[in-house]
N, C-alpha and C. Protein backbone atom coordinates (compact mmCIF):
# COMPACT_ATOMS: atom_id res chain seq x y z
N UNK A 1 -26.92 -22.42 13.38
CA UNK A 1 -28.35 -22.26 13.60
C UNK A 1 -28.66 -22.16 15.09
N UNK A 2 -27.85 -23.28 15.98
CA UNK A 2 -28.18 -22.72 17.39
C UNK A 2 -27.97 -21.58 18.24
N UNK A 3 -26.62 -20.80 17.34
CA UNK A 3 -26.38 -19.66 18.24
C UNK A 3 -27.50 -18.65 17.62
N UNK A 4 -27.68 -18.88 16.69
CA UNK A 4 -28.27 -17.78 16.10
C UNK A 4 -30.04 -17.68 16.74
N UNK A 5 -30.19 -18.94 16.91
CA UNK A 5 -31.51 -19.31 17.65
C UNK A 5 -31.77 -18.75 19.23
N UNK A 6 -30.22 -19.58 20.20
CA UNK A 6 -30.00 -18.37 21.20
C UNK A 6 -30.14 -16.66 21.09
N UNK A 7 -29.72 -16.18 20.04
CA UNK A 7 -29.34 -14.64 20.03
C UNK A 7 -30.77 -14.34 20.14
N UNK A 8 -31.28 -14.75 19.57
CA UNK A 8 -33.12 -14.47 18.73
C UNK A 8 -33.90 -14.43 20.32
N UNK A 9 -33.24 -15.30 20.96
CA UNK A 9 -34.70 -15.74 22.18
C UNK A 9 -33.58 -14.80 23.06
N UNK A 10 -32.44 -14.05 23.45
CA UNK A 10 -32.22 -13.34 24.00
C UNK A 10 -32.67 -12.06 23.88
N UNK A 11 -32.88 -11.50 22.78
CA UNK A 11 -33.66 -10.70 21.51
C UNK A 11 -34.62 -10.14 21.81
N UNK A 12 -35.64 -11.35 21.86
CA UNK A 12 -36.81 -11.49 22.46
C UNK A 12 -37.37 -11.15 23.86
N UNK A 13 -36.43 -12.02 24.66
CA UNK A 13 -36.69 -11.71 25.63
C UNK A 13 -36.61 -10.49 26.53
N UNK A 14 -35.39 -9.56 25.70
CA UNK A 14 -35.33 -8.15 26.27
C UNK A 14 -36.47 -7.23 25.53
N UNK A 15 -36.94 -7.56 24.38
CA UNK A 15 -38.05 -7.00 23.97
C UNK A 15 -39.30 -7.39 24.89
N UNK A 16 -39.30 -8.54 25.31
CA UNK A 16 -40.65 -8.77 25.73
C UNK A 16 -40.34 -8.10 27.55
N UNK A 17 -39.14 -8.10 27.86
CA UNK A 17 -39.54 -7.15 28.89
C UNK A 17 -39.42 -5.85 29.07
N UNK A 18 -38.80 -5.14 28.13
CA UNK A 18 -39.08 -3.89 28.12
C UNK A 18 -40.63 -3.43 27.91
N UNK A 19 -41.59 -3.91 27.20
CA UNK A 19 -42.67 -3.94 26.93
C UNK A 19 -43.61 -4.15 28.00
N UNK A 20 -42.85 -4.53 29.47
CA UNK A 20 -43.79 -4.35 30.49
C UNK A 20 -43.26 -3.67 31.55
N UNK A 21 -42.30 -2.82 30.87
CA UNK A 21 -41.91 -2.04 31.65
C UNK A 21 -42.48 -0.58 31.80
N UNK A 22 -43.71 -0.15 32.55
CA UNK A 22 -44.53 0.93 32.80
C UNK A 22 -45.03 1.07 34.35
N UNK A 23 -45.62 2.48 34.55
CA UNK A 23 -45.84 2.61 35.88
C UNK A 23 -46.88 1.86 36.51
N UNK A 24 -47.15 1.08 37.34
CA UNK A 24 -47.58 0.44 38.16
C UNK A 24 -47.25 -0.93 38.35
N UNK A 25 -46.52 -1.58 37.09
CA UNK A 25 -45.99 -2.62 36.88
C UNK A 25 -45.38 -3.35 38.26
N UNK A 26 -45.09 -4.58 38.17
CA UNK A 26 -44.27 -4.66 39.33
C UNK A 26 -43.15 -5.13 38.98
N UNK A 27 -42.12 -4.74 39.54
CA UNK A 27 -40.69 -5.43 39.05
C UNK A 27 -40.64 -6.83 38.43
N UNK A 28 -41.21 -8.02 39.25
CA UNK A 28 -40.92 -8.87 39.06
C UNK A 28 -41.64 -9.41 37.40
N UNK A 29 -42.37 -8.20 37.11
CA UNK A 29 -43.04 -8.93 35.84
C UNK A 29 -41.80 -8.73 34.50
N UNK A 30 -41.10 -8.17 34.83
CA UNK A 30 -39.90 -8.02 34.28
C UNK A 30 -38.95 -9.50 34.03
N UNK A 31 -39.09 -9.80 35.41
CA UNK A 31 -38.18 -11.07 35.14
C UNK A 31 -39.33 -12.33 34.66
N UNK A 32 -40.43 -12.19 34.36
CA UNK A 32 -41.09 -13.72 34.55
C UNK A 32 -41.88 -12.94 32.80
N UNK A 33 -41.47 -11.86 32.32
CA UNK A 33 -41.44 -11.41 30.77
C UNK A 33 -39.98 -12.19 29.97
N UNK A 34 -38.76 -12.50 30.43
CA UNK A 34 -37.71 -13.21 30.10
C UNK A 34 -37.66 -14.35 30.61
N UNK A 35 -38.17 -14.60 31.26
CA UNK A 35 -38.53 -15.99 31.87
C UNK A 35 -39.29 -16.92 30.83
N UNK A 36 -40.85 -16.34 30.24
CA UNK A 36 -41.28 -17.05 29.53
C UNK A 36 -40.76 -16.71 28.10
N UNK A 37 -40.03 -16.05 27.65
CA UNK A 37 -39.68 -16.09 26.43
C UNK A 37 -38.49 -17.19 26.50
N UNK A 38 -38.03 -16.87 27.13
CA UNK A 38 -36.39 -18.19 27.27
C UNK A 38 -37.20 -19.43 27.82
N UNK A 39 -38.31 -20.10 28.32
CA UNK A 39 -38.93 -20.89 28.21
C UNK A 39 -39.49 -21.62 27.15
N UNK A 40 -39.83 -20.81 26.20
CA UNK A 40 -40.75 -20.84 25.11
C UNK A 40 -39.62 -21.71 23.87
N UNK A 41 -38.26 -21.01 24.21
CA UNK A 41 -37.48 -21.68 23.31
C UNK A 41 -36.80 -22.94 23.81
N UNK A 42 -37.21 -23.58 25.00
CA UNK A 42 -36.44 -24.19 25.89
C UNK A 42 -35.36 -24.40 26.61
N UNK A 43 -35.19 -22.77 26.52
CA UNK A 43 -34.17 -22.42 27.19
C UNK A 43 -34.33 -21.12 28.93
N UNK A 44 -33.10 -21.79 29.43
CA UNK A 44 -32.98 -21.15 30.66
C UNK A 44 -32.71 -19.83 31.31
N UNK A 45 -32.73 -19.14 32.14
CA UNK A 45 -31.59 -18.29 32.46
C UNK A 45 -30.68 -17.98 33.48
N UNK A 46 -29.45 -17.18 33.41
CA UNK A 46 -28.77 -17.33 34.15
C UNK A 46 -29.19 -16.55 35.84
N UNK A 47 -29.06 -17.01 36.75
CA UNK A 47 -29.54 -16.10 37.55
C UNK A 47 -28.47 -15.83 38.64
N UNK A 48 -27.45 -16.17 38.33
CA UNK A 48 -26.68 -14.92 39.14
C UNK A 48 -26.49 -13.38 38.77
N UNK A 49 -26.15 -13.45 37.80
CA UNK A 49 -26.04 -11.88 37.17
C UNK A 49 -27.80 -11.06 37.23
N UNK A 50 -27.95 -9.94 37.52
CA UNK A 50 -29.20 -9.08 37.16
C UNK A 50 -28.97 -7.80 36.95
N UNK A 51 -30.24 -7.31 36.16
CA UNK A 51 -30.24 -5.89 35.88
C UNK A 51 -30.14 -4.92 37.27
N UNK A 52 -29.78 -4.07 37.07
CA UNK A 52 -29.40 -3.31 38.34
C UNK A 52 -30.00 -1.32 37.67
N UNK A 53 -29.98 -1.25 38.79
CA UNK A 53 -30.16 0.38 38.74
C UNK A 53 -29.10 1.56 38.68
N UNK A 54 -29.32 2.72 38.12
CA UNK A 54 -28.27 3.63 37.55
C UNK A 54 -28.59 4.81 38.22
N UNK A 55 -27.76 5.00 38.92
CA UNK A 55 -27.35 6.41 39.52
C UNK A 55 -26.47 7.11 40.26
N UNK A 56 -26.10 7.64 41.57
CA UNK A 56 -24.82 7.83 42.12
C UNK A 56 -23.89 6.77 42.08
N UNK A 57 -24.77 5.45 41.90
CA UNK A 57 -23.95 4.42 42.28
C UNK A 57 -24.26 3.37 41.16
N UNK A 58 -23.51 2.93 39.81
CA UNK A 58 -23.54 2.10 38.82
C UNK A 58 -24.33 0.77 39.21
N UNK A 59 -24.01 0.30 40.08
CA UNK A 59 -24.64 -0.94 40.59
C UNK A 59 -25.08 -1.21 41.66
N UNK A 60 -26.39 -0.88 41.57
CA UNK A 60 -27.50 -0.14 42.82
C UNK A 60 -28.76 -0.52 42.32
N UNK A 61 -29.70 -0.98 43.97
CA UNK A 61 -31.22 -1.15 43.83
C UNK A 61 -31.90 -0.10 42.56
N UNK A 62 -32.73 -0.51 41.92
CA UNK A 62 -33.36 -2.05 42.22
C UNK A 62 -32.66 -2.85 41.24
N UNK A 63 -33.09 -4.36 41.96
CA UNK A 63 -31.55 -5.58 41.09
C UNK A 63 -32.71 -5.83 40.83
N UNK A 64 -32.05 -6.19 38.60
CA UNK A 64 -33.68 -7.00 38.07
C UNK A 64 -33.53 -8.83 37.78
N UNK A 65 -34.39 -9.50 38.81
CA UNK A 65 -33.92 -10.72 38.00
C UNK A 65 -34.47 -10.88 36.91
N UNK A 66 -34.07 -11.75 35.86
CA UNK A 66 -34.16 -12.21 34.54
C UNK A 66 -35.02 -13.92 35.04
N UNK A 67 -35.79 -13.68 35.77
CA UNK A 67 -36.65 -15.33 36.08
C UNK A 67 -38.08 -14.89 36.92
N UNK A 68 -38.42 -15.92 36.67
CA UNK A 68 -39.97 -15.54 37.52
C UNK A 68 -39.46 -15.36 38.77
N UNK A 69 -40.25 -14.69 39.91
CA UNK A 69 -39.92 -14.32 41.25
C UNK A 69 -40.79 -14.12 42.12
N UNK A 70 -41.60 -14.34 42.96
CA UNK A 70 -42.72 -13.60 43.90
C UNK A 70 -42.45 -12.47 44.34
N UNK A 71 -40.61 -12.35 45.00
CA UNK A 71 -40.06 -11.55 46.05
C UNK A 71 -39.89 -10.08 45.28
N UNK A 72 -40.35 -9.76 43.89
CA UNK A 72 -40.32 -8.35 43.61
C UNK A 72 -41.35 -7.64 43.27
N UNK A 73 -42.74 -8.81 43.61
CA UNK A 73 -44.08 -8.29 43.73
C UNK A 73 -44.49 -7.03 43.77
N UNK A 74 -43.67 -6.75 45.37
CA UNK A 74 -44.20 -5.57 45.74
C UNK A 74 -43.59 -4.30 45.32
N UNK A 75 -42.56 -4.38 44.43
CA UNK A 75 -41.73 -3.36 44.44
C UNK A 75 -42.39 -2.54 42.98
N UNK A 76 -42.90 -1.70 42.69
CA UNK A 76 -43.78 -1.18 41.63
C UNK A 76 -43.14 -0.04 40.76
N UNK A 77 -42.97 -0.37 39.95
CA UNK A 77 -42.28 0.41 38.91
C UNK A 77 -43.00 1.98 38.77
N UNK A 78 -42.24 3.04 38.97
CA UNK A 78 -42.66 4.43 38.87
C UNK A 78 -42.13 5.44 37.78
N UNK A 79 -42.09 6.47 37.64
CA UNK A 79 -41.58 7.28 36.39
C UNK A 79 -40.45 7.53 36.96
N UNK A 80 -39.59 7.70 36.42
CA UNK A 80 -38.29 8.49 36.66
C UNK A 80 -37.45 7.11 36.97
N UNK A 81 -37.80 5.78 37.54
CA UNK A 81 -36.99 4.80 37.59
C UNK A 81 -36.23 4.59 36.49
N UNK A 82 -34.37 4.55 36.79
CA UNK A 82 -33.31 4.09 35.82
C UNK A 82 -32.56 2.38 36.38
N UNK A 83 -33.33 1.95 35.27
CA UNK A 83 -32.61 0.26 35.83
C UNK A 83 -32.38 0.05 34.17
N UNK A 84 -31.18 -1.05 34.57
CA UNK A 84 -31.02 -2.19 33.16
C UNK A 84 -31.57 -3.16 33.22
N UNK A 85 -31.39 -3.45 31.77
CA UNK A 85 -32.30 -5.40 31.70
C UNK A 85 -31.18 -5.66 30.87
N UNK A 86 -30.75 -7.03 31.90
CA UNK A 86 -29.63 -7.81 31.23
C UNK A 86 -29.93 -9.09 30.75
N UNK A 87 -30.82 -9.62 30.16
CA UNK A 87 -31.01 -10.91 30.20
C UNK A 87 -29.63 -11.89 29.67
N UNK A 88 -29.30 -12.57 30.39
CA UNK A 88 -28.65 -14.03 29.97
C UNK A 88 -29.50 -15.22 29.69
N UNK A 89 -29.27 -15.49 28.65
CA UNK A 89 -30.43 -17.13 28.22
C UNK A 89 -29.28 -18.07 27.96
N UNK A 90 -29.58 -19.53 28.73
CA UNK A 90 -28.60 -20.19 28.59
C UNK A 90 -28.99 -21.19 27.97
N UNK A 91 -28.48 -22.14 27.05
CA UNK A 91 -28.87 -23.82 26.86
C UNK A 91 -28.96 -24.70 27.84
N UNK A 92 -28.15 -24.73 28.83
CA UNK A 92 -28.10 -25.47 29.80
C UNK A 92 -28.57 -24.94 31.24
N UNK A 93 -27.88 -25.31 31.92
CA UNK A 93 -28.47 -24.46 33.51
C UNK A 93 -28.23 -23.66 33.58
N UNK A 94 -28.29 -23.00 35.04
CA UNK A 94 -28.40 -21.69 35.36
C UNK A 94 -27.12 -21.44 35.56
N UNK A 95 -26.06 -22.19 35.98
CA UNK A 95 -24.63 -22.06 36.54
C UNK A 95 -24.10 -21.65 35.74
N UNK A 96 -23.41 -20.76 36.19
CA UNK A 96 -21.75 -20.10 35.16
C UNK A 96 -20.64 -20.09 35.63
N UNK A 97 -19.69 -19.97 35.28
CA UNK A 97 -17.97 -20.15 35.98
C UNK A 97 -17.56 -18.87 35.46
N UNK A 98 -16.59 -18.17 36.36
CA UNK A 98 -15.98 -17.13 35.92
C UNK A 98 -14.39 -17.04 36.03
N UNK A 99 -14.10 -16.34 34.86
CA UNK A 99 -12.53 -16.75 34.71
C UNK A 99 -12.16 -15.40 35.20
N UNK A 100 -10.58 -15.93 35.68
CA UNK A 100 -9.71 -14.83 36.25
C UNK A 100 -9.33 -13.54 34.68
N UNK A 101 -9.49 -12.40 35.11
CA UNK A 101 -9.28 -11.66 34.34
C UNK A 101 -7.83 -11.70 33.24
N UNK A 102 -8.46 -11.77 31.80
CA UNK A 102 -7.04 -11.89 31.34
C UNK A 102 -7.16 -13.38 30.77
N UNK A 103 -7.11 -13.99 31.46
CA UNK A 103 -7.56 -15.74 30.92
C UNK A 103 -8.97 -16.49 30.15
């Protein structure tokens, strides 16, 4: 029941920010759209990892965080913008460990 509860509010939360994803928007409403959905369930997110942008270069501006933010206020979502939304929702904190490849 808990993973399945996690999956749901991860679910969610990429639904609820794609849904504010339009032109004039500002980036950061992106992350504070997964922010309060992974809130709502009492859960966190991870914030090292973010959505990132697609083009000459796979992992390229603009980086999306998955948390509320002031610092992407200004940055305003336009037509033709290609970014991902990665949300991570965690049970616990924000910290993650990463294993050596293979292990």
């Amino acid at each position: 029941v808990t993973a399945r509860r996690l999956v749901r509010a991860a679910r969610e939360s990429l639904l609820a920010a794609v849904s504010v994803c339009r032109p004039g928007n500002s980036l950061s409403s992106i992350g504070a759209a997964v922010h309060d959905v992974a809130d709502a369930y009492g859960y966190g997110t991870v914030r090292k990892y973010r959505g990132h942008g697609i083009g000459s270069e796979f992992h390229r501006a603009p980086f999306v965080k998955h948390y509320r933010n002031a610092e992407d206020d200004d940055v305003i979502l336009r037509p033709g913008m290609i970014f991902t939304i990665e949300p991570m929702i965690t049970e616990g904190t924000e910290e993650c460990t990463e294993w050596e490849a293979g292990g």
